[in-house]
Structure formats: C-alpha cells, structure tokens
Protein backbone atom coordinates (compact mmCIF):
# COMPACT_ATOMS: atom_id res chain seq x y z
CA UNK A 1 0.00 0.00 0.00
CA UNK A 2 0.83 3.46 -0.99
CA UNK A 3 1.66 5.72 1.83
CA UNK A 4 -0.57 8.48 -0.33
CA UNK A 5 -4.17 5.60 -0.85
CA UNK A 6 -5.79 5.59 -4.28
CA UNK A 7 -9.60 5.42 -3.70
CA UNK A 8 -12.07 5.02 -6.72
CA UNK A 9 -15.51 6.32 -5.40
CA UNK A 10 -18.34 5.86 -7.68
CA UNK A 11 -22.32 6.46 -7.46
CA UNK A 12 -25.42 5.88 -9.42
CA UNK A 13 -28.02 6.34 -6.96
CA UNK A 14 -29.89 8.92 -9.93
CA UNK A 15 -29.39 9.73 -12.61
CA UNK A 16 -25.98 9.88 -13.11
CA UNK A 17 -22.48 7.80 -13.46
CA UNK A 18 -20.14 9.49 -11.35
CA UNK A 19 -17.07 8.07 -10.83
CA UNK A 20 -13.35 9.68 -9.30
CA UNK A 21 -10.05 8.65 -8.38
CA UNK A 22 -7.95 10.34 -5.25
CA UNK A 23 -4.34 9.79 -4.47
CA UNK A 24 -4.07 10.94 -0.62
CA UNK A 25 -6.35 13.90 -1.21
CA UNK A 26 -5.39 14.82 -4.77
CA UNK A 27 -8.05 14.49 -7.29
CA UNK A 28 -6.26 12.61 -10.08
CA UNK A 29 -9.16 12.29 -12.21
CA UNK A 30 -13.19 12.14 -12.27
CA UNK A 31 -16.07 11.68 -14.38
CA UNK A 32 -19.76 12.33 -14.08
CA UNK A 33 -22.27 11.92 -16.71
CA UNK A 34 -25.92 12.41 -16.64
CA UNK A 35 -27.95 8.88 -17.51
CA UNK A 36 -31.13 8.13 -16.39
CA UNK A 37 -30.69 5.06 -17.78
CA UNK A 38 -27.83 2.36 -18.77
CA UNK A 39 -25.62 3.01 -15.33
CA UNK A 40 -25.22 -0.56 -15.17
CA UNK A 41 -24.06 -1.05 -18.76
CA UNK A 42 -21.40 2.32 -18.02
CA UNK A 43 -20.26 1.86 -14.74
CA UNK A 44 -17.69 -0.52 -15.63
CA UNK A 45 -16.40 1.24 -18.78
CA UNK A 46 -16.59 4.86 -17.25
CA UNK A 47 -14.14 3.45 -14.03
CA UNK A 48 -11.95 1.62 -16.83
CA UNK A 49 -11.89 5.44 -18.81
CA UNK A 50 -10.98 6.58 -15.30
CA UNK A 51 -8.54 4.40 -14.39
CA UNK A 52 -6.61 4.96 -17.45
CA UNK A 53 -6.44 8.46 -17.51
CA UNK A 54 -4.79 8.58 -14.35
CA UNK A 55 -2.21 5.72 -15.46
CA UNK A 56 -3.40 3.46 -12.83
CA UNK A 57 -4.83 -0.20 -12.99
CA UNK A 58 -7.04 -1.93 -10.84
CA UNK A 59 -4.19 -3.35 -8.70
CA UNK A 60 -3.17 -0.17 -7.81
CA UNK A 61 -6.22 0.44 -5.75
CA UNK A 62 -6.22 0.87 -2.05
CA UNK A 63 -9.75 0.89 -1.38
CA UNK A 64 -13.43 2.00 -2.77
CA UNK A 65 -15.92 4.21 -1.88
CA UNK A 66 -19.31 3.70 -3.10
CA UNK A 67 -22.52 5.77 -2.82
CA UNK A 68 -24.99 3.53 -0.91
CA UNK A 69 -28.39 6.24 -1.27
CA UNK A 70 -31.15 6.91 -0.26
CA UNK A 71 -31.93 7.44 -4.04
CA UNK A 72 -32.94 5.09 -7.08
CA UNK A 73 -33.38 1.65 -6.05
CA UNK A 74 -32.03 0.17 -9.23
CA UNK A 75 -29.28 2.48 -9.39
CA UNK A 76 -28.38 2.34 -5.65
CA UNK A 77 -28.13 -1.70 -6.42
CA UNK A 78 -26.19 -1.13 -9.23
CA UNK A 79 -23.15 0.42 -7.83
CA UNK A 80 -23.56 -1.69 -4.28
CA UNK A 81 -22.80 -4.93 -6.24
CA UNK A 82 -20.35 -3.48 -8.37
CA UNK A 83 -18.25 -2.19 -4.99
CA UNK A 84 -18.94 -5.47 -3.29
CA UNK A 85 -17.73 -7.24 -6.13
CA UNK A 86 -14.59 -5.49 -6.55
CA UNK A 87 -14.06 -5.48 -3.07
CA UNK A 88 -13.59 -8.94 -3.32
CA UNK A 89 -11.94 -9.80 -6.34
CA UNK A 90 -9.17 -7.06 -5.85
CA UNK A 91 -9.24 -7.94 -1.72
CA UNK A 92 -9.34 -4.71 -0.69
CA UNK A 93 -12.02 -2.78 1.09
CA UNK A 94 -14.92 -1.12 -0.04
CA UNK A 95 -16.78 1.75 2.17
CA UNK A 96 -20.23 2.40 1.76
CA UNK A 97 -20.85 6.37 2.17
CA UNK A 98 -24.82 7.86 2.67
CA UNK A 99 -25.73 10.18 0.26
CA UNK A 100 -26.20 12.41 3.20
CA UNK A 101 -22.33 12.16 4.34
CA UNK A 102 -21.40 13.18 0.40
CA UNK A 103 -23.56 16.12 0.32
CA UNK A 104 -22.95 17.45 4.03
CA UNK A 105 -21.28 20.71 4.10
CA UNK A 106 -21.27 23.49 6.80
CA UNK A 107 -24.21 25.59 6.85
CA UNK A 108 -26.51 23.27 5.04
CA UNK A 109 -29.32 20.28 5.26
CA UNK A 110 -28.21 17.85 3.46
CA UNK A 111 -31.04 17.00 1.23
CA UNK A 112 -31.94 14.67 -2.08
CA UNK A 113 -34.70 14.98 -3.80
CA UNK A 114 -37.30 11.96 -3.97
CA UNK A 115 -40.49 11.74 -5.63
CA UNK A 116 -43.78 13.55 -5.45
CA UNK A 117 -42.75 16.53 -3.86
CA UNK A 118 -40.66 14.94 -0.97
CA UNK A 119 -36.88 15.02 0.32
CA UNK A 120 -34.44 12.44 1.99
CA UNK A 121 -33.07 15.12 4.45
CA UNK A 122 -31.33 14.41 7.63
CA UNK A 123 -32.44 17.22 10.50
CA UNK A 124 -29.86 17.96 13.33
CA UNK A 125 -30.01 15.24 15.73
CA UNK A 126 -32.62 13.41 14.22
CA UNK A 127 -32.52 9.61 12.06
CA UNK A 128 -32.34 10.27 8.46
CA UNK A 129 -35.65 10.02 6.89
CA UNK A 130 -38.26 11.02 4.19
CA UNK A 131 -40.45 13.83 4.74
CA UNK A 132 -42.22 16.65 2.65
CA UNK A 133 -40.02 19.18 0.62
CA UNK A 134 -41.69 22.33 2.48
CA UNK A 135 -41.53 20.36 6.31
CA UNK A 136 -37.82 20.00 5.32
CA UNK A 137 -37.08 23.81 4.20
CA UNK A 138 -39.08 25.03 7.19
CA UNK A 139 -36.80 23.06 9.68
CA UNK A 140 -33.62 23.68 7.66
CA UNK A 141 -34.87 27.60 7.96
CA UNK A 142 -35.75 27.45 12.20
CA UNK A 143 -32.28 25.83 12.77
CA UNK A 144 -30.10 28.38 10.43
CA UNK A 145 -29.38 25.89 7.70
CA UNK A 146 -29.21 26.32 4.31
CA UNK A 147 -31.99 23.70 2.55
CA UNK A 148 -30.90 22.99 -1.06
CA UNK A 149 -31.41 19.43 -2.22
CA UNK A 150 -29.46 17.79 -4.88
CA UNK A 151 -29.54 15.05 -6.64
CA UNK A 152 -26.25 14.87 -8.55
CA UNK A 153 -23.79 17.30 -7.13
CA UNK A 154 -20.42 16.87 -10.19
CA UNK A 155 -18.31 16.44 -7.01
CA UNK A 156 -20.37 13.83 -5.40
CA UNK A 157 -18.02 10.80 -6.81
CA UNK A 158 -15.08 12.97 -5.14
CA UNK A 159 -16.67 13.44 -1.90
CA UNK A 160 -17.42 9.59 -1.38
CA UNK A 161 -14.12 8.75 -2.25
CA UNK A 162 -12.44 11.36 0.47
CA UNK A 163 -14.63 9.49 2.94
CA UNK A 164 -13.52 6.19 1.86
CA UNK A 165 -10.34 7.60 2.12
CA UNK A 166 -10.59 8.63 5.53
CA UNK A 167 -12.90 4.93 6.89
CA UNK A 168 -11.27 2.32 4.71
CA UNK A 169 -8.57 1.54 7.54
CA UNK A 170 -11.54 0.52 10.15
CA UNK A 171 -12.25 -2.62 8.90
CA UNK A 172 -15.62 -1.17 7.47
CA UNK A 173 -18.42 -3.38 6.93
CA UNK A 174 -19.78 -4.12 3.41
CA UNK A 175 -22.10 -1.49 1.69
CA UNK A 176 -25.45 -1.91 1.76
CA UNK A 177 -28.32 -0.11 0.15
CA UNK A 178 -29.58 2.53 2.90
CA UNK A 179 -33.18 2.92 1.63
CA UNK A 180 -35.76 5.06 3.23
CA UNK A 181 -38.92 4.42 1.61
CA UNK A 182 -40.79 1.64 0.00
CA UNK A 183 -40.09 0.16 -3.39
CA UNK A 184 -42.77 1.47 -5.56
CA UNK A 185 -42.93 -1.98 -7.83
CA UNK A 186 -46.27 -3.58 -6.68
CA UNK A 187 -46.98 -7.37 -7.92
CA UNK A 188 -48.91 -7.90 -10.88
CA UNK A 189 -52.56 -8.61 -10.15
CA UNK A 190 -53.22 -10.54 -13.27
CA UNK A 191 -53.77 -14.08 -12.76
CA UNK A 192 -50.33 -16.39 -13.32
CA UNK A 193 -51.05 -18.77 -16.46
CA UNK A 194 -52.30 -22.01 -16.18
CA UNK A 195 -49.66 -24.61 -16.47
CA UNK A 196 -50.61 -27.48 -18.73
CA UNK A 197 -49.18 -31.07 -18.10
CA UNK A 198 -48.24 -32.17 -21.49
C-alpha cells in the first residue's frame, strides 16, 4: 500500500455515473455523466476510462468508496454490487458512504430529492428520513441551515471517495443499500397462467 491511498468512489443512486479517483487527497481524475438510464451497462467502462487516464490499474487500488443512497433503487443496487464485487476480487475494502455524508457541508441540510414533492433530508439530531419538501425547508430555515437538495452534485463521486479515504482503515463493513422508503414496484394482479401437463 501506498503511503498516499488511491480510492475510486463511484455512485449511481440517480441519474448519473459518477465516478473519481484520489491519491491521498489529490483528485487525479473524475467523471460524471448524466444517464437516467444504462448506469449498469457504463459503470464498468466509465471506471476503466478513469482508471486509465490517471495511469493506474485496478491493482493499484487501495480501497473503494461507493454511494450507498437513499436514491434510485435500481441504481443504488447497481453500484452496491459493483463495490462489493470489486471489493472482493481485488481484496481490498470497499466503504459504503450515505448520500447524506457526500452532500454534508457546513451551513446546510443535506437534502436529495425523492419523488412527489418529498426530500431524503437528515435534521440535526434526528434519524435520516423522508419527509415533505416544504416540512424540510421550514426546519432547515428554524435551525439556520441552508436547505438545497441535490440530486447529482459533479463532485459527489469525489466526496465519497475522500470518505472512503478517511474509513477504509476501520475494517468497514460491506455497503449496503440505505433505503428510506418503500419500493414502488407492486406485484402484478393478473392471474399467473395455467400450467398445462403435457
């Protein structure tokens, strides 16, 4: 290991394929592309465009940092398995980082957009959860706090990373999704076909 880490953070948790690659905490190289669809089919290819622009291969990585939501349920999945898997072929750790640690900066709620009208938004000293967009601005406005929520931030691949950076040494567990609402797939209510014994 490298006394300066290489971390590869990636997320797809909307959509977007962000992907970047620190050395200690020097940005060598990042990429973020809107897609709201096809992150599984770029993922790969983006981190190997990545990878190569910085002159690196997939040896030389120290650790990952992957986005693990709240966000798109497919896309969250997406990158989860992708960091697990690397994880363990390359045998080196992978840290999961909230969507809410990526965005957090002083001043402000970290907030993401979710559908009809609502927020993911994490309130001072409260659980992370999903709430109205206006119940969120009106607590982000009685405690100071600056409420903008946003679903791809172009330095959100950067940000996970410098927290991987920072966690990778604790013997992290392995990502998992952190979702905060229901799926919204409900089962078919047609009939299943009749099987026929032939």
């Amino acid at each position: 290991m490298s006394p300066k880490p290489l971390v590869l953070g990636f997320d797809t948790s909307a959509a977007h394929c962000a992907a970047a690659l620190l050395r200690g905490d020097q940005l060598l190289a990042q990429r973020f592309e809107e897609r709201a669809r096809g992150q599984a089919e770029r993922l790969m290819p983006l981190i190997e465009e990545l990878l190569s622009e910085a002159g690196v291969s997939w040896s030389d990585l120290d650790a990952l940092g992957v986005g693990v939501g709240p966000g798109n349920f497919t896309g969250i999945r997406i990158a989860v398995s992708a960091a697990r898997g690397l994880a363990l072929g390359l045998d080196i750790p992978a840290v999961g980082v909230s969507g809410f640690e990526a965005r957090e900066k002083p001043g402000s709620l970290a907030a993401i957009p979710a559908p009809r009208g609502q927020v993911y938004a994490a309130l001072p000293g409260e659980a992370p959860r999903l709430m109205p967009e206006d119940e969120a601005s009106a607590a982000a406005r009685s405690a100071g706090l600056v409420f903008t929520p946003l679903a791809s931030p172009p330095d959100l691949a950067q940000r996970i990373a410098e927290q991987a950076g920072l966690r990778y040494l604790d013997s992290p567990e392995a990502p998992a999704p952190l979702y905060l609402r229901a799926a919204d797939a409900a089962p078919a209510r047609d009939l299943p076909p009749q099987l026929i014994d032939g």
